[in-house]
C-alpha atoms as a PDB file:
ATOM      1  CA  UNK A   1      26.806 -43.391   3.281  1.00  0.00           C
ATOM      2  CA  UNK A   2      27.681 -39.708   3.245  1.00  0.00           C
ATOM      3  CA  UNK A   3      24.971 -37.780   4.641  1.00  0.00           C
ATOM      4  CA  UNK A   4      24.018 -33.903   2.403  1.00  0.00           C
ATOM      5  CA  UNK A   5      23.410 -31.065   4.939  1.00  0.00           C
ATOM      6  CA  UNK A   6      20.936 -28.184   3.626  1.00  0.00           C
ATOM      7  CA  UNK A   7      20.215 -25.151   4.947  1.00  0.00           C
ATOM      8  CA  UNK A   8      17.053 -24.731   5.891  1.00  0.00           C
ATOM      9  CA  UNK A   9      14.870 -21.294   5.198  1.00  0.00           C
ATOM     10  CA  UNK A  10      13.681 -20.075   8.833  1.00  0.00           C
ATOM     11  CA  UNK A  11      10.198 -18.864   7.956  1.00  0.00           C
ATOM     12  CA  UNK A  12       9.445 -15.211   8.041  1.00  0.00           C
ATOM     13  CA  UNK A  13       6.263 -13.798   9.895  1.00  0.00           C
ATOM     14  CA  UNK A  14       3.274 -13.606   8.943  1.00  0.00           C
ATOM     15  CA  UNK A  15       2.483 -10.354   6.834  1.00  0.00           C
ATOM     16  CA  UNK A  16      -1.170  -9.659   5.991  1.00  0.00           C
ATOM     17  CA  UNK A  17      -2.389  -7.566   2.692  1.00  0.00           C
ATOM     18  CA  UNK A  18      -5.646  -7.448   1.114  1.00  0.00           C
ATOM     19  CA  UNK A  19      -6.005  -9.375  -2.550  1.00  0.00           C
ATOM     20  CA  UNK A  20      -5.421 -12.661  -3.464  1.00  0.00           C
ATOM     21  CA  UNK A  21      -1.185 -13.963  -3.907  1.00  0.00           C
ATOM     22  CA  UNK A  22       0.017 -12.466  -7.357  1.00  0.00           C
ATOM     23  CA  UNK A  23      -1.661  -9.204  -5.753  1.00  0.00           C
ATOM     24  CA  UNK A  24       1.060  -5.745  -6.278  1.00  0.00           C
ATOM     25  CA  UNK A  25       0.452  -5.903  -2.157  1.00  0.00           C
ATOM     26  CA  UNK A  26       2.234  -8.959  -1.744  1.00  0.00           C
ATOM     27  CA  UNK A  27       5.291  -7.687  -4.036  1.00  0.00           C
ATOM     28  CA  UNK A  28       5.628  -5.087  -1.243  1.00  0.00           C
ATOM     29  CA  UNK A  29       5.094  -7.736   1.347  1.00  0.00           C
ATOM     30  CA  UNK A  30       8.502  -9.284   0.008  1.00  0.00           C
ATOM     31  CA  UNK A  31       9.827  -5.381  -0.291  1.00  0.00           C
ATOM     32  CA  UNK A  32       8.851  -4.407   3.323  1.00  0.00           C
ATOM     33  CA  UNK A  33       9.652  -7.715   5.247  1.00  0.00           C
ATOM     34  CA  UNK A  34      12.096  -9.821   2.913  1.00  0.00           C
ATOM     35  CA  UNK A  35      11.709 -12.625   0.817  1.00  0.00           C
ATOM     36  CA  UNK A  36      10.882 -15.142   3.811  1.00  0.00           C
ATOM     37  CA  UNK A  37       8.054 -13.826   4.763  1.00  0.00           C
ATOM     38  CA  UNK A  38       4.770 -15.490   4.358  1.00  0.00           C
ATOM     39  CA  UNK A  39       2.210 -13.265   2.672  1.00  0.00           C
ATOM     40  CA  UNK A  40      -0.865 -13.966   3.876  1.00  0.00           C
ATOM     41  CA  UNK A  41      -4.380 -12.849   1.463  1.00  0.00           C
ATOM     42  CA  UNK A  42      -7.591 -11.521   3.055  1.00  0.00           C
ATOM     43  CA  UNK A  43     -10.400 -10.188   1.580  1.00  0.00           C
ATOM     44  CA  UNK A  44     -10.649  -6.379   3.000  1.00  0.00           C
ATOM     45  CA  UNK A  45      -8.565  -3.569   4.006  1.00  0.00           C
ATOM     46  CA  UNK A  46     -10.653  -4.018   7.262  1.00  0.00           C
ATOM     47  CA  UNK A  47      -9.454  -7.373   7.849  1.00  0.00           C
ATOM     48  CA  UNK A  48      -5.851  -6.797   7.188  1.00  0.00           C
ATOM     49  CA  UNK A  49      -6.143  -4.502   9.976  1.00  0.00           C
ATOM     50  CA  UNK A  50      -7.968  -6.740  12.297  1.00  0.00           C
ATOM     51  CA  UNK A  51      -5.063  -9.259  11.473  1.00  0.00           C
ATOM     52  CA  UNK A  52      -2.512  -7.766  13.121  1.00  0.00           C
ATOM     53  CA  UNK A  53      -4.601  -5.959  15.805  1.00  0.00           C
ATOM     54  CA  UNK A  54      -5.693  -9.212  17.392  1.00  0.00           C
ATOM     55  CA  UNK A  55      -2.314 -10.937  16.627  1.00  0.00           C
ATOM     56  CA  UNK A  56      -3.293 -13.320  13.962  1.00  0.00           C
ATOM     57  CA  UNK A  57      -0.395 -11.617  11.837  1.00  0.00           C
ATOM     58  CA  UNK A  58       3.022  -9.860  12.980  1.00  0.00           C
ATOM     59  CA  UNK A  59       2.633  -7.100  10.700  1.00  0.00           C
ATOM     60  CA  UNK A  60       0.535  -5.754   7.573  1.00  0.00           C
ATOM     61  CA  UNK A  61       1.514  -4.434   4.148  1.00  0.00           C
ATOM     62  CA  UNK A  62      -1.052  -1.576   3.111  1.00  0.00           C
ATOM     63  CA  UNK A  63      -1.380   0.866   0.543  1.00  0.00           C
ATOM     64  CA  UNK A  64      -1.798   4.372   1.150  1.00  0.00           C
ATOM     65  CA  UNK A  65      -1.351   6.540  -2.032  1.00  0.00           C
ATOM     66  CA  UNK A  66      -0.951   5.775  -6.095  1.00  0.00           C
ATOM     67  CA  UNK A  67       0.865   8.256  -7.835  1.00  0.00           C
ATOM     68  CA  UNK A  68      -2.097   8.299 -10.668  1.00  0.00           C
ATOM     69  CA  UNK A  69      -5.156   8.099  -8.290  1.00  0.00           C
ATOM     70  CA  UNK A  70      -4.066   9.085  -5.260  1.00  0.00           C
ATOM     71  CA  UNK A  71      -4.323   8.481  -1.513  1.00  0.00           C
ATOM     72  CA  UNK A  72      -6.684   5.382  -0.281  1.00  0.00           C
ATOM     73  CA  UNK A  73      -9.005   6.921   2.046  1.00  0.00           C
ATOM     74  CA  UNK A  74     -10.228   3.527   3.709  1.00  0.00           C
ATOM     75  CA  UNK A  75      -6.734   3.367   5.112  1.00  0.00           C
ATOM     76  CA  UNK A  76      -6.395   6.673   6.752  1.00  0.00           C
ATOM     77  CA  UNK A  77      -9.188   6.130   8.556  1.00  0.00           C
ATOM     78  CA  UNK A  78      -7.845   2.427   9.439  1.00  0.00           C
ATOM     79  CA  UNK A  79      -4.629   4.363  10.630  1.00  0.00           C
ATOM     80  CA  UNK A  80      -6.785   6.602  13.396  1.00  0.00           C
ATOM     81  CA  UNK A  81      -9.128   3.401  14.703  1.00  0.00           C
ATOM     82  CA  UNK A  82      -6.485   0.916  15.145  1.00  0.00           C
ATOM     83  CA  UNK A  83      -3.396   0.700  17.024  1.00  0.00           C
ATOM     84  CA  UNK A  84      -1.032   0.207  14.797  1.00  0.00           C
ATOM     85  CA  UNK A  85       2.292   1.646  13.983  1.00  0.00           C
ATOM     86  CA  UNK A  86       3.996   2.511  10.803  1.00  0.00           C
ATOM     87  CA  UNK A  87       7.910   0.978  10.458  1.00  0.00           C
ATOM     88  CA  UNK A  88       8.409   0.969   6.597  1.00  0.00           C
ATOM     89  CA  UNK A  89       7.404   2.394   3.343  1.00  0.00           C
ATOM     90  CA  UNK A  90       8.164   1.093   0.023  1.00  0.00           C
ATOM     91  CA  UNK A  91       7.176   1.976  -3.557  1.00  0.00           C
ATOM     92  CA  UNK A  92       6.119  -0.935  -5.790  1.00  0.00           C
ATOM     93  CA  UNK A  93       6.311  -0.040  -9.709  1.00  0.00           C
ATOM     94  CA  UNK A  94       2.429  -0.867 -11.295  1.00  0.00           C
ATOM     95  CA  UNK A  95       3.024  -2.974 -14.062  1.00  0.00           C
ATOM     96  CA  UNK A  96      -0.010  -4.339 -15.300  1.00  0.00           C
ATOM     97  CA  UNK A  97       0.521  -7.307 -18.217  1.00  0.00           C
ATOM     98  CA  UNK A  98      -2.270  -8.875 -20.018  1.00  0.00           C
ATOM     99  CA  UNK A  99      -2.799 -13.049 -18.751  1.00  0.00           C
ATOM    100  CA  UNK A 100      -4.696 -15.605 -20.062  1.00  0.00           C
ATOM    101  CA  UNK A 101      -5.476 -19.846 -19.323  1.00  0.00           C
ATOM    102  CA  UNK A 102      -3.008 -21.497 -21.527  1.00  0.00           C
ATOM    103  CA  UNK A 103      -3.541 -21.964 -24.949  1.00  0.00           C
ATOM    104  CA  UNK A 104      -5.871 -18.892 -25.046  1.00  0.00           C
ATOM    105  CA  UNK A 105      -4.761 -17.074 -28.018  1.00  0.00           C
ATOM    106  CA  UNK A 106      -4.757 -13.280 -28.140  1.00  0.00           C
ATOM    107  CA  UNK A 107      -7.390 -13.071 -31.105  1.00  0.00           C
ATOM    108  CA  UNK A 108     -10.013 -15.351 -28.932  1.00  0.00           C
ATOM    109  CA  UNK A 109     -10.173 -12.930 -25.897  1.00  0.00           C
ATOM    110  CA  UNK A 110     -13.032 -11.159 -26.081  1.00  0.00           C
ATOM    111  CA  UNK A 111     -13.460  -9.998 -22.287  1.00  0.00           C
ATOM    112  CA  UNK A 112     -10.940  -8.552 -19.837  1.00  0.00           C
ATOM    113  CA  UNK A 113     -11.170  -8.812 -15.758  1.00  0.00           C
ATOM    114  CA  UNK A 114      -9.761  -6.966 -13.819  1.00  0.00           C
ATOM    115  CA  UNK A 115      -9.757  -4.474 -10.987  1.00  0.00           C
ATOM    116  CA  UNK A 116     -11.729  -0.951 -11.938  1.00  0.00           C
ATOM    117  CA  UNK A 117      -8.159   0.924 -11.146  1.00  0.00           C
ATOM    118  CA  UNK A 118      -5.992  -1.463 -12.807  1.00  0.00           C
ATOM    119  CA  UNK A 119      -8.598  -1.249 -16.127  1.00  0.00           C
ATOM    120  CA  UNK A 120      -8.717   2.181 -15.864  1.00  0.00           C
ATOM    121  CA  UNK A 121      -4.792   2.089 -15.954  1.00  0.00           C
ATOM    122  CA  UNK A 122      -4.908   0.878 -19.345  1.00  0.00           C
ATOM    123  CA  UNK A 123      -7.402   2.835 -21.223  1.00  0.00           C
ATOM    124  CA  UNK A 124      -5.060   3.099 -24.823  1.00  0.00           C
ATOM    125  CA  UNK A 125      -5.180  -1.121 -24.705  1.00  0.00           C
ATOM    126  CA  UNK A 126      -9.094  -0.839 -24.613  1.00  0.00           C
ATOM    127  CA  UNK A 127      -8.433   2.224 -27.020  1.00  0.00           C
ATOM    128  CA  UNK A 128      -6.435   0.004 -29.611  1.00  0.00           C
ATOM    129  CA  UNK A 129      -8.666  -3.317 -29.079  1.00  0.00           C
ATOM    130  CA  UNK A 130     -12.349  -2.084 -29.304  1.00  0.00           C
ATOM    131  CA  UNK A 131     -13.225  -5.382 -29.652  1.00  0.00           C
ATOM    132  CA  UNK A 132     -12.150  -6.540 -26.088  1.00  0.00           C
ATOM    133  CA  UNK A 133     -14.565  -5.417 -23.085  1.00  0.00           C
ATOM    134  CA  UNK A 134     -13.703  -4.412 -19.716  1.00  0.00           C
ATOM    135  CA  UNK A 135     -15.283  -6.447 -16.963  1.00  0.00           C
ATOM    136  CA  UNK A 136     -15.014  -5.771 -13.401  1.00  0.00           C
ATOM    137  CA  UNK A 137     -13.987  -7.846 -10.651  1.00  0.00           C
ATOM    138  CA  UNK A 138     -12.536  -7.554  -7.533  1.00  0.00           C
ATOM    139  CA  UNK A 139      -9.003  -7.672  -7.296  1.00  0.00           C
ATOM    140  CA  UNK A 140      -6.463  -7.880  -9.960  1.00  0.00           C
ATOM    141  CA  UNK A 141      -4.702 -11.410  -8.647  1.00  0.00           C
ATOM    142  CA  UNK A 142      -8.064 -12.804  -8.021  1.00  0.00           C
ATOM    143  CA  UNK A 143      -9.331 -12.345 -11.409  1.00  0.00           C
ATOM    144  CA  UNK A 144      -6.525 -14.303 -12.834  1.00  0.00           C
ATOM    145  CA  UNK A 145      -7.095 -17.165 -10.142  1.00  0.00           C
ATOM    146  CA  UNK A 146     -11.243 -16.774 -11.331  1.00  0.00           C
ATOM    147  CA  UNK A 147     -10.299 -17.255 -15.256  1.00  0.00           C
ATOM    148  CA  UNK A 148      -8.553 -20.107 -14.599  1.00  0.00           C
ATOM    149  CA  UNK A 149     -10.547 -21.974 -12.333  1.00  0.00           C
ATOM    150  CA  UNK A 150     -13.412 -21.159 -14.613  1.00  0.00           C
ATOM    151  CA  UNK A 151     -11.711 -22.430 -17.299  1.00  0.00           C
ATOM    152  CA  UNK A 152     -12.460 -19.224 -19.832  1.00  0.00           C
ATOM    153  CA  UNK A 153     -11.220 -19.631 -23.217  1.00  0.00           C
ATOM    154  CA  UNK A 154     -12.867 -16.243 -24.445  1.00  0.00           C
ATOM    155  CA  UNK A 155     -11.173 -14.251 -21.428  1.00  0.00           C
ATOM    156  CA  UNK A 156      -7.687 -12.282 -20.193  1.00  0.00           C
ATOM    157  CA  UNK A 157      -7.124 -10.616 -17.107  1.00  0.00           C
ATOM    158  CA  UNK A 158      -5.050  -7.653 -16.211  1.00  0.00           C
ATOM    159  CA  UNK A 159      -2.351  -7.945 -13.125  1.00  0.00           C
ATOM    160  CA  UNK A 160       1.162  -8.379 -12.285  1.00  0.00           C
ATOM    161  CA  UNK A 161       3.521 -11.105 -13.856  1.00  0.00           C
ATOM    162  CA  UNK A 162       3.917 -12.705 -10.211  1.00  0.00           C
ATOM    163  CA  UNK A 163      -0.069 -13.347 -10.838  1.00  0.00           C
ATOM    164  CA  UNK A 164       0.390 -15.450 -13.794  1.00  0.00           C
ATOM    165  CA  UNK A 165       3.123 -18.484 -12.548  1.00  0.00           C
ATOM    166  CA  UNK A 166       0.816 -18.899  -9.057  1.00  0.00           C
ATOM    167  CA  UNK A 167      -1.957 -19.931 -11.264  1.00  0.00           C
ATOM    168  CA  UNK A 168      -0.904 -21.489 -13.787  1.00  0.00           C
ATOM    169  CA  UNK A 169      -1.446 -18.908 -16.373  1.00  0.00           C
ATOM    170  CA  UNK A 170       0.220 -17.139 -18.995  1.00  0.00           C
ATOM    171  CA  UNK A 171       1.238 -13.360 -20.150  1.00  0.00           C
ATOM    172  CA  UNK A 172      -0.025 -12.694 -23.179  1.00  0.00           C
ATOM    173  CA  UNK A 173       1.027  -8.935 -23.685  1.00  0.00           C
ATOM    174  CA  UNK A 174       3.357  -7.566 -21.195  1.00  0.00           C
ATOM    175  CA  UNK A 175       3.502  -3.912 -19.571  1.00  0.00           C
ATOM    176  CA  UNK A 176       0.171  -2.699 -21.087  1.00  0.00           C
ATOM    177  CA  UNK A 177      -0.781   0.073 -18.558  1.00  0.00           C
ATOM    178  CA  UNK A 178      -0.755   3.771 -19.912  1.00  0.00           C
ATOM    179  CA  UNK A 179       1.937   5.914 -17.565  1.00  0.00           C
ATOM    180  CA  UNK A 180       5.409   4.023 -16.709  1.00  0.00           C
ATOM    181  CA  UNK A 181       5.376   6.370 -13.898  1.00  0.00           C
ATOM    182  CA  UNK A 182       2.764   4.895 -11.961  1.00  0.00           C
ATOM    183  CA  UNK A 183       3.816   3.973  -8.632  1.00  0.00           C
ATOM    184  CA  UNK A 184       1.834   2.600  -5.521  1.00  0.00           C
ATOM    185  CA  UNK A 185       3.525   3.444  -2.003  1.00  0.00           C
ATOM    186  CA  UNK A 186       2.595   0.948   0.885  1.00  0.00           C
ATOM    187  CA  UNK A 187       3.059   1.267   4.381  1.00  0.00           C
ATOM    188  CA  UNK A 188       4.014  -2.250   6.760  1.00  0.00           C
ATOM    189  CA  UNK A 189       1.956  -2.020  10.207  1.00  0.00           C
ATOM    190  CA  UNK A 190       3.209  -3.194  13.471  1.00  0.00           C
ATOM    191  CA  UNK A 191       1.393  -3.484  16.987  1.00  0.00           C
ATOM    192  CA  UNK A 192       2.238  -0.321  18.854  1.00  0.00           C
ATOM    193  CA  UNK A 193       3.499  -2.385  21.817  1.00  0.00           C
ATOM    194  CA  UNK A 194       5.881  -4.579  19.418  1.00  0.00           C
ATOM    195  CA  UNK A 195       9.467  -4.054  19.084  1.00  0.00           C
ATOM    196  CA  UNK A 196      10.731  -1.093  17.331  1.00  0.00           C
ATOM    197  CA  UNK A 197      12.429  -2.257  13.945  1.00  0.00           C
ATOM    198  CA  UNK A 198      16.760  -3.048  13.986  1.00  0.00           C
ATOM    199  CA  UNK A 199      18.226   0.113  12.687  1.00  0.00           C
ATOM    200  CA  UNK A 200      19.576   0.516   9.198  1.00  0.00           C
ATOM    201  CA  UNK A 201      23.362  -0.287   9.463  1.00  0.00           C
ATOM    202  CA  UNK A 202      23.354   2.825   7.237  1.00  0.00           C
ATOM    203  CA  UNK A 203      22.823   6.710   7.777  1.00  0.00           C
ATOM    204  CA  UNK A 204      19.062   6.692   6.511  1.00  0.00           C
ATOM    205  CA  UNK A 205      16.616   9.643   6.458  1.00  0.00           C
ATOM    206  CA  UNK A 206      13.781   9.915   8.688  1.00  0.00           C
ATOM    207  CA  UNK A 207       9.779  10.271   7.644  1.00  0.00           C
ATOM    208  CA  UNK A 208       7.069  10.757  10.195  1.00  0.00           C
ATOM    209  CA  UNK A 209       3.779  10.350   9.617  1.00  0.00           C
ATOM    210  CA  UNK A 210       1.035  12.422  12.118  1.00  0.00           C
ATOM    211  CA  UNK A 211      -2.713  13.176  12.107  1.00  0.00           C
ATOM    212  CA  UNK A 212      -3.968  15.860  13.723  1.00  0.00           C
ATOM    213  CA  UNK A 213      -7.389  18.038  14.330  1.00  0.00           C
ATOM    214  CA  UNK A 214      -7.718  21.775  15.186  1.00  0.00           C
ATOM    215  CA  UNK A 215     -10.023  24.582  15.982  1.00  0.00           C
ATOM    216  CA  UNK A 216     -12.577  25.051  13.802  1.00  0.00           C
ATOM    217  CA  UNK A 217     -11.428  28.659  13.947  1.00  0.00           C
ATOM    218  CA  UNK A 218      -9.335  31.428  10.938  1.00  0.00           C
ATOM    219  CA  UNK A 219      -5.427  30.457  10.625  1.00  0.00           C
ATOM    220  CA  UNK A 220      -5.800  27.201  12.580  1.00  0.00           C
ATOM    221  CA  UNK A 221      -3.925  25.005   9.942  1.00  0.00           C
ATOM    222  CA  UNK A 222      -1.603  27.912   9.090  1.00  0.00           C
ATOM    223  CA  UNK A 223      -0.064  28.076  12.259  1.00  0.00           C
ATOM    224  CA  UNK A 224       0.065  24.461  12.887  1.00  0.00           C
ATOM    225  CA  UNK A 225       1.940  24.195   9.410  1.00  0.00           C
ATOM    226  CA  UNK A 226       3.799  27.288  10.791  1.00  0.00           C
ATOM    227  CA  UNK A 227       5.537  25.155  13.343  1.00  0.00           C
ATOM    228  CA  UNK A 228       6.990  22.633  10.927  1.00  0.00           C
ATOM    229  CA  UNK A 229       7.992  25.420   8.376  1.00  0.00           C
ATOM    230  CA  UNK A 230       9.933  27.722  11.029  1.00  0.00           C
ATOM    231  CA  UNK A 231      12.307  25.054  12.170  1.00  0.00           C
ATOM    232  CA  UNK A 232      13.032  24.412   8.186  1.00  0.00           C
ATOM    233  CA  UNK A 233      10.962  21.035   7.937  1.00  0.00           C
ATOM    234  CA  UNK A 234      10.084  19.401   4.972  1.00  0.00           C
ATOM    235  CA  UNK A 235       7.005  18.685   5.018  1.00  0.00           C
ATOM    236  CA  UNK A 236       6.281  16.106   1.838  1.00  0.00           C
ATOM    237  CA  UNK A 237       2.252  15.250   2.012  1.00  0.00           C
ATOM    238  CA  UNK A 238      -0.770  16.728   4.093  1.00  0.00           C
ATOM    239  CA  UNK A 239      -3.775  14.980   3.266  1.00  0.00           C
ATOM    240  CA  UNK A 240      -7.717  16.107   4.967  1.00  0.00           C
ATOM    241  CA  UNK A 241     -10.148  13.667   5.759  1.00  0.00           C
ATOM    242  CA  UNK A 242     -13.706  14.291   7.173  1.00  0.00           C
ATOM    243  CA  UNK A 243     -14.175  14.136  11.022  1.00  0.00           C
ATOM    244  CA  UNK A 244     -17.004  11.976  11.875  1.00  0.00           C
ATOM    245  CA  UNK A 245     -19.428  13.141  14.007  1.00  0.00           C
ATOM    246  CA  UNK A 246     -18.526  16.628  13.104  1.00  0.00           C
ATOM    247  CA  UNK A 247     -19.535  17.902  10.158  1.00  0.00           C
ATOM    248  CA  UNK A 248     -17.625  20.221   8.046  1.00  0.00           C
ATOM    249  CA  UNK A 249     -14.744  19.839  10.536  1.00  0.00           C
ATOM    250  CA  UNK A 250     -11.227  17.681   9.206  1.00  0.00           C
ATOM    251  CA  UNK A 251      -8.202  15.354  10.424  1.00  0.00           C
ATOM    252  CA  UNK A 252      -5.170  16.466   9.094  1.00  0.00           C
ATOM    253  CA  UNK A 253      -2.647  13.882   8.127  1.00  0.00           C
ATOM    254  CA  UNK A 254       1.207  15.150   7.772  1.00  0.00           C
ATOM    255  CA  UNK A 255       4.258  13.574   6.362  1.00  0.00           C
ATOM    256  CA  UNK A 256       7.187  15.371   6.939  1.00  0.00           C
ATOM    257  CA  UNK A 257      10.859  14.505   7.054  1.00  0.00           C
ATOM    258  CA  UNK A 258      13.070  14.066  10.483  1.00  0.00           C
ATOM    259  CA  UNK A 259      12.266  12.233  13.829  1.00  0.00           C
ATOM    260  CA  UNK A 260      11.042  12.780  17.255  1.00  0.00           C
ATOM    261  CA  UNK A 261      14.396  11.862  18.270  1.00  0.00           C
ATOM    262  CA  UNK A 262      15.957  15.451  16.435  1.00  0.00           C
ATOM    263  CA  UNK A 263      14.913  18.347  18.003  1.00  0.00           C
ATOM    264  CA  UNK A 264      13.815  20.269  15.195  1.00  0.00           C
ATOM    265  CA  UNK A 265      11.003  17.923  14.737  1.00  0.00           C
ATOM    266  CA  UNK A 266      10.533  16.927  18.879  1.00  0.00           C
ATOM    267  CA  UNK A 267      10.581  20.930  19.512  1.00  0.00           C
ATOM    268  CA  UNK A 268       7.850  21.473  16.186  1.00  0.00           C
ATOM    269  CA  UNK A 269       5.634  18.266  17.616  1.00  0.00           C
ATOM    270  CA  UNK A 270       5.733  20.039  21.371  1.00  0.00           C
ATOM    271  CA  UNK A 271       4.700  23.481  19.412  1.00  0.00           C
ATOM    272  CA  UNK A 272       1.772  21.564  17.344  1.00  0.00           C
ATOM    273  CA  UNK A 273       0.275  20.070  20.476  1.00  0.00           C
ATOM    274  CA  UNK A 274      -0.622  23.620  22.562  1.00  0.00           C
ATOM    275  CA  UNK A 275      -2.256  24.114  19.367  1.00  0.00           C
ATOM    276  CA  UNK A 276      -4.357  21.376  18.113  1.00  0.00           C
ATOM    277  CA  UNK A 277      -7.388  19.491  19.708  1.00  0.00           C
ATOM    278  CA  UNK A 278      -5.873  16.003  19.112  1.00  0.00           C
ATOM    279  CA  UNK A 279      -2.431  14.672  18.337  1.00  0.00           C
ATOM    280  CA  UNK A 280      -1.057  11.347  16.848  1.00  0.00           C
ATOM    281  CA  UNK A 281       2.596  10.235  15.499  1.00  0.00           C
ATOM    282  CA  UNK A 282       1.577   7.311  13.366  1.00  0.00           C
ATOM    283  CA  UNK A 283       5.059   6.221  13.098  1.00  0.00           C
ATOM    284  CA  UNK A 284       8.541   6.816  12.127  1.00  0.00           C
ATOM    285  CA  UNK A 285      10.272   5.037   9.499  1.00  0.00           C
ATOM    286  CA  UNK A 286      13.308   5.169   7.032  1.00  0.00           C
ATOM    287  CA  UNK A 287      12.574   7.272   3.613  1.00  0.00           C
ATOM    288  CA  UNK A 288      11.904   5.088   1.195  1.00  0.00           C
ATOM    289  CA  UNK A 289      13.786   6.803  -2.009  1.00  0.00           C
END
């Protein structure tokens, strides 16, 4: 008897992200760490972190800014606690789609679940279909999973297509959010102390991330930007969050484009140092874009 030899899928690593599978984060789990990599669900942002701090997971998937509503604050403060380095960045296109239990027709949904973002994504649905309420719920994957295993005939819920085949549901209006330009960029988190990512086989361009604090004193943050700008940096995001335990005082966090390893940007990161209070590269990764 002739024996049939397969090739067997090595597994990928673990890769944590907050939501439930079907969740946008695990479409840039896939984007950031390839299509064998396990996604693995948890609750909170906190959690993902913890994940990969204590070694439960290799590496995270997290996202840090929406083109529509912005940066997510909970994660830049995540960045400063935890030790955790940034090797990738990837843009995931928000397409949210309209999913219901099967056999659910269009004209029986009277409620919609979903994430308060993702709802608020699609305000001209709501707009055209007065009828239909918007109901809350925590995540936009997980309120597919909670129709279904609820059984709902009255109910839809708003996330990606991925959402729909996990759970057995089906899309029932596709592409229903208001702005096709709505974009969500993630970062994927390694351990500090774990090996630094294989380089592109390609010429790639360099962003680095930073946070920094300074002097509470006039044309602190000018001449700290001054440093970047003088050596012709680009410098694509700066973003302020509170300092705790000092009030009315900020972290800075900088994106700008180049490496430590060029000496425009090693010279302008020696510079920013004699001036600021605290220092951090967060990581360096390949531009996404």
């Amino acid at each position: 008897m002739k024996e049939t030899v397969t090739d067997a899928v090595e597994p990928g690593p673990r890769i944590a992200f907050q939501g439930e599978l079907g969740a946008f984060s695990q479409i840039a789990t896939y984007q950031l760490a390839g299509d064998n990599a396990i996604p693995v669900p948890l609750p909170t942002f906190h959690q993902v972190f913890e994940a990969v701090a204590n070694g439960t997971c290799a590496a995270a998937a997290i996202p840090i800014e929406n083109t529509l509503h912005g940066s997510i604050h909970e994660n830049y403060d995540h960045l400063l606690k935890f030790d955790l380095g940034i090797r990738a960045e990837t843009f995931v296109r928000i397409v949210h789609n309209l999913i219901a239990p099967p056999g659910v027709r269009f004209a029986d949904i009277t409620r919609v679940f979903s994430h308060p973002v993702a709802l608020a994504q699609c305000l001209h649905f709501f707009e055209e279909n007065p009828g239909i309420r918007k109901t809350i719920h925590y995540d936009t994957a997980g309120s597919v999973k909670m129709i279904m295993e609820e059984g709902l005939k009255d109910a839809g819920a708003i996330a990606s297509a991925a959402a729909a085949p996990i759970y057995g549901a089906e899309i029932l209006k596709k592409s229903i959010e208001d702005d096709r330009q709505n974009f969500t960029r993630f970062f994927l988190l390694r351990p500090n102390s774990a090996p630094p990512e294989t380089p592109p086989d390609r010429p790639v361009k360099y962003k680095t991330t930073i946070v920094f604090t300074v002097k509470n004193v006039p044309g602190a943050l000018f001449r700290c930007l001054s440093a970047l700008a003088l050596r012709d940096i680009d410098m694509n995001k700066i973003e302020s969050r509170p300092l705790r335990g000092k009030p009315w005082e900020y972290l800075f966090y900088l994106d700008f484009i180049g490496s430590p390893d060029e000496a425009p940007a090693r010279n302008a990161l020696g510079h920013l140092r004699e001036m600021t209070d605290m220092l951090r590269v967060l990581g360096t990764y390949p531009a996404a874009g």
